[in-house]
Protein backbone atom coordinates (compact mmCIF):
# COMPACT_ATOMS: atom_id res chain seq x y z
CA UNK A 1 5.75 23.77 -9.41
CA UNK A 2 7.16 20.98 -6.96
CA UNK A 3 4.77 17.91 -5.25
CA UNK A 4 5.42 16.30 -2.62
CA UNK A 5 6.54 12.26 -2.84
CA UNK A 6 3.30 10.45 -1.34
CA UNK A 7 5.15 7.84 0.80
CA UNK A 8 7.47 8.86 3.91
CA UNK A 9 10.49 6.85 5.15
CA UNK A 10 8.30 5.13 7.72
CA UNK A 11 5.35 3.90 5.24
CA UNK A 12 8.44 2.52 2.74
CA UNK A 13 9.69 0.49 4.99
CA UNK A 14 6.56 -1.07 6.01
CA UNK A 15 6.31 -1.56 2.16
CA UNK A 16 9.44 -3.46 1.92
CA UNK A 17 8.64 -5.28 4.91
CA UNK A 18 5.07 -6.70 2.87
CA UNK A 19 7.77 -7.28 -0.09
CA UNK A 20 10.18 -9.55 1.76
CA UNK A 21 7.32 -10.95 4.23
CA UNK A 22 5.01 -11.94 1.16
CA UNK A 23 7.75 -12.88 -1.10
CA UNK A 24 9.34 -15.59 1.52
CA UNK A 25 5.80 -17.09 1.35
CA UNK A 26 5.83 -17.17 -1.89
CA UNK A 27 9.34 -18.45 -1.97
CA UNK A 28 8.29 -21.32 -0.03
CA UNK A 29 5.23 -22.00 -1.90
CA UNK A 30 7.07 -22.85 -4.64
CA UNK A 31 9.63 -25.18 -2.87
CA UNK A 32 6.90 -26.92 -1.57
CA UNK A 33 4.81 -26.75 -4.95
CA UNK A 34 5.81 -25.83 -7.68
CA UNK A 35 3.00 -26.19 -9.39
CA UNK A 36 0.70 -25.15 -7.21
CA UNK A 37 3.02 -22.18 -6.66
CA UNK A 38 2.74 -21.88 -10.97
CA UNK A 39 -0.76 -21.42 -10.95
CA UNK A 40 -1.08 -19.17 -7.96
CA UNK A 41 1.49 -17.26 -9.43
CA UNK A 42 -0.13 -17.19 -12.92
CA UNK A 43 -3.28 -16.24 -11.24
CA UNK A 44 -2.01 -13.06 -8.91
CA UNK A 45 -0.23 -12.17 -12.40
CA UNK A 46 -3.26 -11.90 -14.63
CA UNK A 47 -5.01 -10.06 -11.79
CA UNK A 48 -2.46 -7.10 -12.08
CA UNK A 49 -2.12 -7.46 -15.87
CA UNK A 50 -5.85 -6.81 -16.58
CA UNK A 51 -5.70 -3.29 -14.32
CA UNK A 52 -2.30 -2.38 -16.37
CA UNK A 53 -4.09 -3.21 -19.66
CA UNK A 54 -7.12 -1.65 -18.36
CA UNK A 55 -4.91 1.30 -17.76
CA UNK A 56 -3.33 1.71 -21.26
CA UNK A 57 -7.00 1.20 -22.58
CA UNK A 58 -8.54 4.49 -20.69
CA UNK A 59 -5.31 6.51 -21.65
CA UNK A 60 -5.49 5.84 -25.18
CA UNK A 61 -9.91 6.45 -24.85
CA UNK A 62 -8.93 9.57 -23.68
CA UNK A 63 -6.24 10.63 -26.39
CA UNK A 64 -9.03 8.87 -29.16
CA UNK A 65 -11.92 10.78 -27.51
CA UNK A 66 -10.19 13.98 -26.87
CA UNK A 67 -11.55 13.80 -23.60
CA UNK A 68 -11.52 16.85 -21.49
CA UNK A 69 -12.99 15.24 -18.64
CA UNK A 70 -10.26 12.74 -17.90
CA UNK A 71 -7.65 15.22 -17.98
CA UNK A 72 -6.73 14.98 -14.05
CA UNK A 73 -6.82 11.96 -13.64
CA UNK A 74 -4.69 10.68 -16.82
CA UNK A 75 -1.45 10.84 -15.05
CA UNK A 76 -1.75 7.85 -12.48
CA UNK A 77 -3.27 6.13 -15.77
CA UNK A 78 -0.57 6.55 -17.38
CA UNK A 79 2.06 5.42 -14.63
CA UNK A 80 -0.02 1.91 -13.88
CA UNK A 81 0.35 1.77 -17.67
CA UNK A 82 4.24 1.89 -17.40
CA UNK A 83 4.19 -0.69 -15.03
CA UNK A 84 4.21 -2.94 -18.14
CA UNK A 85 7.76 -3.20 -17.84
CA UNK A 86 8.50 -4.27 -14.78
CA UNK A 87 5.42 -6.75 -15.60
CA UNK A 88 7.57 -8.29 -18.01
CA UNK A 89 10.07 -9.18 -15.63
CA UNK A 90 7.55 -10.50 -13.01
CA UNK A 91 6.70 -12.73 -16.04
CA UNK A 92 9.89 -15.00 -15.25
CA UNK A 93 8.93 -17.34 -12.57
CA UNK A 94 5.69 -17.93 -15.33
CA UNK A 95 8.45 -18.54 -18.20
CA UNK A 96 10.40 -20.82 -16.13
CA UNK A 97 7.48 -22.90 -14.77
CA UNK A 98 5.79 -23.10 -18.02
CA UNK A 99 6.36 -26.84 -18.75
CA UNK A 100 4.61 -27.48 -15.24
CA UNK A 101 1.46 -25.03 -15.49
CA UNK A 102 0.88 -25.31 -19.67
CA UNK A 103 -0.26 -29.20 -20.82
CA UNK A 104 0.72 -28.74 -24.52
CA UNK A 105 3.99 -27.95 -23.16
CA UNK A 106 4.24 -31.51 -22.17
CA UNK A 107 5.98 -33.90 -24.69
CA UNK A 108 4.19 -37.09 -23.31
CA UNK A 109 0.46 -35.14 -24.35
CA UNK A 110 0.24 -37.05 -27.32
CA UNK A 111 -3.42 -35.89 -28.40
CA UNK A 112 -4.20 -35.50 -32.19
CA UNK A 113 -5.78 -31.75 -31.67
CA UNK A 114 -2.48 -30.68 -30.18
CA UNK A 115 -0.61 -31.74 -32.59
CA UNK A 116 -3.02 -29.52 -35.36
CA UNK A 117 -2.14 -27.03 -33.29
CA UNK A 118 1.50 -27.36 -33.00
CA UNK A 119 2.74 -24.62 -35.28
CA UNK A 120 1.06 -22.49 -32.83
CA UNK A 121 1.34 -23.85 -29.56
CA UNK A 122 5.19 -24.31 -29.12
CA UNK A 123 7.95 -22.93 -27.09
CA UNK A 124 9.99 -21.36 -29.02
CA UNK A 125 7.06 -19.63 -30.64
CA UNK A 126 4.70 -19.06 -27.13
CA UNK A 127 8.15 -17.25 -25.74
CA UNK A 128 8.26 -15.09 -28.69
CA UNK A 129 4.54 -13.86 -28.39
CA UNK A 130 5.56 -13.00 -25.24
CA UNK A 131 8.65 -10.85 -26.44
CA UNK A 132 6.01 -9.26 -28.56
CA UNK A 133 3.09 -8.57 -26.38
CA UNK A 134 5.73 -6.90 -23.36
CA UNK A 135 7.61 -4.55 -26.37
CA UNK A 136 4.34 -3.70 -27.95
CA UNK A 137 2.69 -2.63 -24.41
CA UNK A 138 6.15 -0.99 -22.77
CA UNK A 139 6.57 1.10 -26.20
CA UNK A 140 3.67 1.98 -26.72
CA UNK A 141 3.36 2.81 -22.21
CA UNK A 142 6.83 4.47 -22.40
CA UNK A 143 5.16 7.21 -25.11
CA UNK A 144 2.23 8.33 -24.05
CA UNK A 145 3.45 8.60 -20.55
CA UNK A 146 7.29 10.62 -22.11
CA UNK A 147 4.57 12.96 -24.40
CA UNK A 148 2.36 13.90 -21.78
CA UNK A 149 4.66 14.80 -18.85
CA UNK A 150 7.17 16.70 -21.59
CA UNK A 151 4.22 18.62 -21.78
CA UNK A 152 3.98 19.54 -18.37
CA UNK A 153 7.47 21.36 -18.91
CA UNK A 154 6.91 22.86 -22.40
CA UNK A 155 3.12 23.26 -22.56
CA UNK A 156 3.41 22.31 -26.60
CA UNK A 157 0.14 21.36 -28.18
CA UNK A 158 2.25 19.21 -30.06
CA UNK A 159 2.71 16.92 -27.49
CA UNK A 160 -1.22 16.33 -27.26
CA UNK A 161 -1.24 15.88 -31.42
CA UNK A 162 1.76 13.05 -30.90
CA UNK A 163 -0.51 11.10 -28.03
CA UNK A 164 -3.37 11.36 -30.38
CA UNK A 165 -0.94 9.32 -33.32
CA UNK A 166 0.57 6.88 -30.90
CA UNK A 167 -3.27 6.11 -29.25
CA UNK A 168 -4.55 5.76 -32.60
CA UNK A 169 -1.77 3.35 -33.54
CA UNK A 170 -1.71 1.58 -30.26
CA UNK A 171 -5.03 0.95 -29.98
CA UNK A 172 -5.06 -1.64 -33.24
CA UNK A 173 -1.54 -3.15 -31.50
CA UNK A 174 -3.52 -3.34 -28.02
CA UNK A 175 -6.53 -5.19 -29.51
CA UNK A 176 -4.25 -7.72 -31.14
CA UNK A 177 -1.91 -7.98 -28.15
CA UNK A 178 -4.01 -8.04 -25.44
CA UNK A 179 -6.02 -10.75 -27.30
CA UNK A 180 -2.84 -13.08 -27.97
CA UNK A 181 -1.62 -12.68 -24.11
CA UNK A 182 -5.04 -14.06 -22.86
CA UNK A 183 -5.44 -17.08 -25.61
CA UNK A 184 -1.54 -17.78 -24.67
CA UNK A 185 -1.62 -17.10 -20.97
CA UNK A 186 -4.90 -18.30 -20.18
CA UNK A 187 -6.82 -19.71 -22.72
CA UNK A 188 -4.54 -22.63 -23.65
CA UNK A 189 -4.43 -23.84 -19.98
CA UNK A 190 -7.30 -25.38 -21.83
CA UNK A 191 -5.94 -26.04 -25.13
CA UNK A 192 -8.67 -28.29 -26.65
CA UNK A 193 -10.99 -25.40 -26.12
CA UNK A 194 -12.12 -22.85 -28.58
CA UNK A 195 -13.41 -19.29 -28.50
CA UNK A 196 -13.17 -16.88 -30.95
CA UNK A 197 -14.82 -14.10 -27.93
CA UNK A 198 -12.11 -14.86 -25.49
CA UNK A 199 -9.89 -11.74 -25.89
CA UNK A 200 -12.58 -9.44 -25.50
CA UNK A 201 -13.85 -11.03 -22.23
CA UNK A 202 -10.56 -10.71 -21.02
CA UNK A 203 -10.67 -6.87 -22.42
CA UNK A 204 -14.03 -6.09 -20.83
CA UNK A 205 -12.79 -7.22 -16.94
CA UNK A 206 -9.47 -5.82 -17.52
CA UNK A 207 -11.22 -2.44 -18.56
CA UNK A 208 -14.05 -2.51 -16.10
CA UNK A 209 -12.06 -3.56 -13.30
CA UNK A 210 -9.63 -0.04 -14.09
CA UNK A 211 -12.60 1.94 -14.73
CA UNK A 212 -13.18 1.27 -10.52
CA UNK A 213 -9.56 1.38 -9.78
CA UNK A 214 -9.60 4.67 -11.02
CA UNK A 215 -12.10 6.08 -9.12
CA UNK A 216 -10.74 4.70 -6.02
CA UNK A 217 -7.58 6.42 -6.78
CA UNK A 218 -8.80 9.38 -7.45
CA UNK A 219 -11.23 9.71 -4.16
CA UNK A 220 -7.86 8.56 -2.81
CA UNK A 221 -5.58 11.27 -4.14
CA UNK A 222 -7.78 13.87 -3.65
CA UNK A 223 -8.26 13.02 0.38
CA UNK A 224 -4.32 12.98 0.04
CA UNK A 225 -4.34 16.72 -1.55
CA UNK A 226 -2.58 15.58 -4.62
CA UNK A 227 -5.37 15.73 -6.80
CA UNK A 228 -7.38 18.23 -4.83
CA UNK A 229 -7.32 21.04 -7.08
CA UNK A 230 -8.48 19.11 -10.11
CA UNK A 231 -11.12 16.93 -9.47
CA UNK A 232 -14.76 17.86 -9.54
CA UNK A 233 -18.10 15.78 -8.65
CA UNK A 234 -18.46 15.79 -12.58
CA UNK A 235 -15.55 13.67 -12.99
CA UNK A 236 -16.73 11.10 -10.28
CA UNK A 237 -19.57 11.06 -12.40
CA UNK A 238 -18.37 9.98 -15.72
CA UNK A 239 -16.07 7.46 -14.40
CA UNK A 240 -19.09 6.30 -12.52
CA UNK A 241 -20.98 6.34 -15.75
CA UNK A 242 -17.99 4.65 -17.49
CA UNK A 243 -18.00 1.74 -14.88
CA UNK A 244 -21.84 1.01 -15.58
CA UNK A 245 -21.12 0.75 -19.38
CA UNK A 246 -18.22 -1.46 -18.55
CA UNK A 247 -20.46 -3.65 -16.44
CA UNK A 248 -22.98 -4.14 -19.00
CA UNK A 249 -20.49 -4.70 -21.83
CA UNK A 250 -18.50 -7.41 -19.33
CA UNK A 251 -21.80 -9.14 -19.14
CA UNK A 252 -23.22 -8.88 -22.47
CA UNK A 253 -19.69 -10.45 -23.73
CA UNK A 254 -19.62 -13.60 -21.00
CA UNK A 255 -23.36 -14.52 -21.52
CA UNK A 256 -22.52 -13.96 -25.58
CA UNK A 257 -19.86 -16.70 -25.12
CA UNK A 258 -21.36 -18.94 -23.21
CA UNK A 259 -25.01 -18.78 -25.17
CA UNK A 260 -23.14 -19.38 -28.40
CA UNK A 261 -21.26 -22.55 -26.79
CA UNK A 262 -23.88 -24.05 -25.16
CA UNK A 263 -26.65 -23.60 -27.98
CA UNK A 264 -23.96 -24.79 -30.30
CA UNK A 265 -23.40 -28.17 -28.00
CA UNK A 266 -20.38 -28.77 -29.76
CA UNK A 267 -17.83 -31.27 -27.48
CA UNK A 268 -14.37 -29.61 -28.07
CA UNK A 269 -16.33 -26.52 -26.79
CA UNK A 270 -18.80 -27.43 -24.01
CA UNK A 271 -16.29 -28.81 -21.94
CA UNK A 272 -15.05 -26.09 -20.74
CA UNK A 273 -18.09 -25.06 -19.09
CA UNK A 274 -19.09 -28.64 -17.95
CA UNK A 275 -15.71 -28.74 -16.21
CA UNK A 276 -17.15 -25.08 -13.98
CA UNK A 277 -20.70 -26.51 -13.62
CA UNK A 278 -19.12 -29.42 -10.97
CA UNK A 279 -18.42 -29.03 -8.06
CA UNK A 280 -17.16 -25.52 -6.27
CA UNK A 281 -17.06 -24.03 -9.64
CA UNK A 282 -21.00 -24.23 -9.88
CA UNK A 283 -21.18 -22.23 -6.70
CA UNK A 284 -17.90 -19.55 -7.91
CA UNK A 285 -19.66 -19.69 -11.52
CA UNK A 286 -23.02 -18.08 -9.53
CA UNK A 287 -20.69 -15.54 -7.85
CA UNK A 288 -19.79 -13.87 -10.55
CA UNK A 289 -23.35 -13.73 -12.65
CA UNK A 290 -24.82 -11.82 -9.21
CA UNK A 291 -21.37 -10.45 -8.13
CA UNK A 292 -19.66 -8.97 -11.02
CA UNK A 293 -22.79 -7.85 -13.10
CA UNK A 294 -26.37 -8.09 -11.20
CA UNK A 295 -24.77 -6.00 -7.75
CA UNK A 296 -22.70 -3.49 -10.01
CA UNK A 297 -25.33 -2.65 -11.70
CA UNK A 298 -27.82 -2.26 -9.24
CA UNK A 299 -25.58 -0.18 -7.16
CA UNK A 300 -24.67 2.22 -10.48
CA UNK A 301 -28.11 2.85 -11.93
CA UNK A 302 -29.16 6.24 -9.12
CA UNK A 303 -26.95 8.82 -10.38
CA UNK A 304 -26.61 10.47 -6.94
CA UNK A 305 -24.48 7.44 -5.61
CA UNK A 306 -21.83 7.65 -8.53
CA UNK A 307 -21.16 10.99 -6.71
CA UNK A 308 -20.68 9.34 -2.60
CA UNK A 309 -17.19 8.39 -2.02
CA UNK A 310 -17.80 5.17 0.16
CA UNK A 311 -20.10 3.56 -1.27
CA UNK A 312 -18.21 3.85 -4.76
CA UNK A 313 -14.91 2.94 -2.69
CA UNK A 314 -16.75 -0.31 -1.47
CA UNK A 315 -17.83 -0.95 -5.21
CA UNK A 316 -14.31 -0.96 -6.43
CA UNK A 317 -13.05 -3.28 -3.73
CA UNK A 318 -16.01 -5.35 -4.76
CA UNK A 319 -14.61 -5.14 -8.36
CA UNK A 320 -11.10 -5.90 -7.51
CA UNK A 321 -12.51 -9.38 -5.68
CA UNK A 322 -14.93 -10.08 -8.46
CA UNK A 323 -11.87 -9.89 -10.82
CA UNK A 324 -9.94 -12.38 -8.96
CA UNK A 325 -13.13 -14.69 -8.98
CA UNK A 326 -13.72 -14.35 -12.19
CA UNK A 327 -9.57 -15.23 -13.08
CA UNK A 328 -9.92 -17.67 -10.49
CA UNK A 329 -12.91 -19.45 -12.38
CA UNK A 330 -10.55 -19.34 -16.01
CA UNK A 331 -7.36 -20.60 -14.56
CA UNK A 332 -7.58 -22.77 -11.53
CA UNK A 333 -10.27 -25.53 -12.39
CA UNK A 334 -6.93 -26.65 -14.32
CA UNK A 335 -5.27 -27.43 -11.09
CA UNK A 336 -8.54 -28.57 -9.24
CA UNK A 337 -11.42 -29.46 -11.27
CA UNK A 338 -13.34 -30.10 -8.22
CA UNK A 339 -13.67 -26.74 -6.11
CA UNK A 340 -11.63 -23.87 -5.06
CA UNK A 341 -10.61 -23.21 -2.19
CA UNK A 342 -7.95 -19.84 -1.83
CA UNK A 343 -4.95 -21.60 -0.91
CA UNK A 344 -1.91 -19.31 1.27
CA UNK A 345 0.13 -19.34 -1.95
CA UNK A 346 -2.58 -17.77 -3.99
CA UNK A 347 -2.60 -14.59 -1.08
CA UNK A 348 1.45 -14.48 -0.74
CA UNK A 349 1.84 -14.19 -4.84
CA UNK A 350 -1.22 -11.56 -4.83
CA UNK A 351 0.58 -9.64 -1.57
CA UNK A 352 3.82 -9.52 -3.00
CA UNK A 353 2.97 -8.71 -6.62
CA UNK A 354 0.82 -5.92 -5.20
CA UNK A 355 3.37 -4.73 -2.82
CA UNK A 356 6.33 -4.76 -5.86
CA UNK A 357 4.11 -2.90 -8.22
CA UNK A 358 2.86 -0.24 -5.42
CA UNK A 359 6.35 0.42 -4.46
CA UNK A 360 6.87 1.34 -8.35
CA UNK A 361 4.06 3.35 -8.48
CA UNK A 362 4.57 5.23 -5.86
CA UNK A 363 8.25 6.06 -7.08
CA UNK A 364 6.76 7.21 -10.51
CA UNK A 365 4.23 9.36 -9.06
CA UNK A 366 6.31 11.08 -6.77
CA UNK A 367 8.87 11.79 -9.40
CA UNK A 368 6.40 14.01 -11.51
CA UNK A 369 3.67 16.57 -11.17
CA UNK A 370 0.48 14.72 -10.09
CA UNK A 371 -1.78 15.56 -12.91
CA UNK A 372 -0.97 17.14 -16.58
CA UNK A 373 -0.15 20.56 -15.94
CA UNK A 374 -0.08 22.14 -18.89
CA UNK A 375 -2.59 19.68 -20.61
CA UNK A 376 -4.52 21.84 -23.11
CA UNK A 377 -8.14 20.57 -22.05
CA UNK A 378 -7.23 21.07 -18.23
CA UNK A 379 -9.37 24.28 -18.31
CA UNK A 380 -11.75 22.60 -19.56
CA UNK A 381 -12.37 19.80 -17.52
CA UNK A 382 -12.18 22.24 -14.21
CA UNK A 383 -15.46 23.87 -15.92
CA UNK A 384 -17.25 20.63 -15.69
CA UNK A 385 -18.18 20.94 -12.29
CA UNK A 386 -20.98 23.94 -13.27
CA UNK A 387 -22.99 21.04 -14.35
CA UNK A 388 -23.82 19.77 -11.11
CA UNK A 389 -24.23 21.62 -7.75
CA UNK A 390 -22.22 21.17 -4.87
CA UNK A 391 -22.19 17.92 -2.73
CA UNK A 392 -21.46 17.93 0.04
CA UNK A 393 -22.35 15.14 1.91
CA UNK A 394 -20.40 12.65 -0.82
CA UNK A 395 -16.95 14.44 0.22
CA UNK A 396 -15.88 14.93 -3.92
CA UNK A 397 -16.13 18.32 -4.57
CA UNK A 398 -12.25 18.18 -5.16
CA UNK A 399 -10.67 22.05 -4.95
CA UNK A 400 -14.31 23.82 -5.77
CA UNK A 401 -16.94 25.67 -3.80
């Protein structure tokens, strides 16, 4: 069975066009600024981070769950999840500008708490992590992506039973990974400030944010026939159903954080929100308590509208910006702890990360069958449709009647 590479000669080379537009901008951003250029960059990187994270999450839910339903749509899952890899080299420019974006990295920061926390927060040691958290998530991408499409030639159940292992392995390694990247990456941008719920707020966006990515996708790929034969409105429901459950949890974890903070009143920790209550931030800080929580959930409680394409395709580009607020609101009061404004560099590092890791993509998923195959619970999840009648006017009833 052969598919069809989703990108022509014509649309590449308006992608490499976007590459070497956005990435003299960028260029330029950082002879201009190098810091400014640091945090931009830091900023576009933890925005495509969080949706390959999120990625590796729902392929390893799946595998955990023994999902049927997700079946069709696991593959492009599991290819943004393999774009760990080439993450790790877009990590450089971070490495290199370290000194410039990280304040503990600075010898002349002479403050006591920094130096209680020096056997954690040095180079030599903040590299390693980083060696860690990039073979950890490429291993552990690089297997449940090889299992599942050597399925789709030899049809083994054993493939599925190996997934299962590594998912149930991985998912301890993620937790503890994912955690360390955002303290490390993040986190000690502010490194006087504590939070022991940090890791799982940056777990809960990075998995929320997917959860609409992936529905975009697939409404995507199915329009594009790739998926077309797989998908049923069922499917659009769960994820839409998934995406809710995100939303709450996203909330229930930022409110958690800051309640315990502020009710605790404790200096070292207050700070950090006193810093976001100034200024801009008050107004970006408002954003996302309506934005990424009150209009998600609003729009997600009817069940019928988890099951139209546009107005769930509007509610993932909503997600997408509400991510990039949100990492907007943790990194760059650091640079400007007065307001934020989007500066150029902050679009040219988001354009030409996008546009690097799209090209990727698209040369994985044209490579390799569209969807598992010979996945076991395929059947299955083409059954699922039975459960709701046709709609028609929301344009997902995928390959079905």
């Amino acid at each position: 069975m052969s598919f069809a590479a989703p990108t022509t000669n014509s649309s590449a080379r308006w992608l490499w066009g976007i590459i070497g537009l956005s990435g003299a901008c960028a260029g330029a951003g950082l002879v201009l600024d190098a810091r400014q250029f640091g945090f931009s960059y830091l900023l576009a990187f933890m925005f495509y981070l969080s949706l390959c994270l999120g990625s590796m999450f729902l392929v390893m839910l799946h595998h955990l769950f023994d999902a049927s339903w997700s079946a069709p749509i696991r593959r492009f899952e599991e290819h943004i999840a393999f774009l760990l890899p080439v993450m790790f080299l877009l990590f450089l420019p971070i490495a290199l500008l370290a000194p410039r974006i990280y304040p503990w990295m600075n010898p002349a920061n002479t403050d006591y708490s920094l130096a209680a926390k020096s056997l954690y927060l040095n180079r030599p040691f903040f590299y390693l992590r980083v060696l860690l958290c990039f073979g950890v998530w490429s291993w552990l991408a690089f297997k449940l992506r090889y299992w599942s499409i050597q399925q789709d030639n030899t049809g083994a159940a054993g493939c599925t039973h190996k997934m299962r292992k590594f998912a149930a392995a991985g998912i301890f390694l993620y937790a503890v990974t994912t955690t360390i990247a955002a303290i490390d990456w993040m986190k000690s941008l502010s490194p006087d400030w504590y939070s022991t719920m940090y890791g799982v707020y940056f777990f809960a966006s990075s998995a929320w944010t997917m959860t609409a990515t992936a529905y975009v996708l697939a409404v995507v790929l199915q329009r594009t026939g790739h998926l077309r034969p797989v998908l049923t409105p069922t499917i659009y429901y769960y994820l839409g159903s998934l995406l809710l459950a995100f939303t709450v949890f996203y909330a229930y974890i930022h409110f958690a954080q800051y309640f315990v903070i502020w009710n605790a009143n404790v200096p070292e920790e207050t700070f950090w929100y006193v810093l976001r209550e100034k200024g801009g931030w008050w107004n970006i800080g408002l954003i996302i308590v309506f934005g990424h929580f009150l209009v998600p959930f609003l729009a997600l409680l009817r069940i019928d509208l988890k099951l139209v394409a546009w107005w769930m395709v509007a509610l993932g580009v909503w997600a997408w910006v509400m991510n990039f607020a949100d990492l907007a609101f943790n990194i760059m009061p650091n640079l400007d702890p007065d307001t934020y404004v989007l500066h150029w560099t902050d679009l040219a590092c988001l354009v030409f990360l996008g546009s690097v890791l799209t090209w990727v993509f698209l040369v994985y998923f044209s490579r390799h069958a569209p969807y598992p195959v010979k996945d076991p619970r395929l059947k299955e999840a083409l059954t699922h449709h039975e459960i709701f009648p046709p709609v028609q006017s929301a344009g997902l009833n995928g390959g079905h009647p």
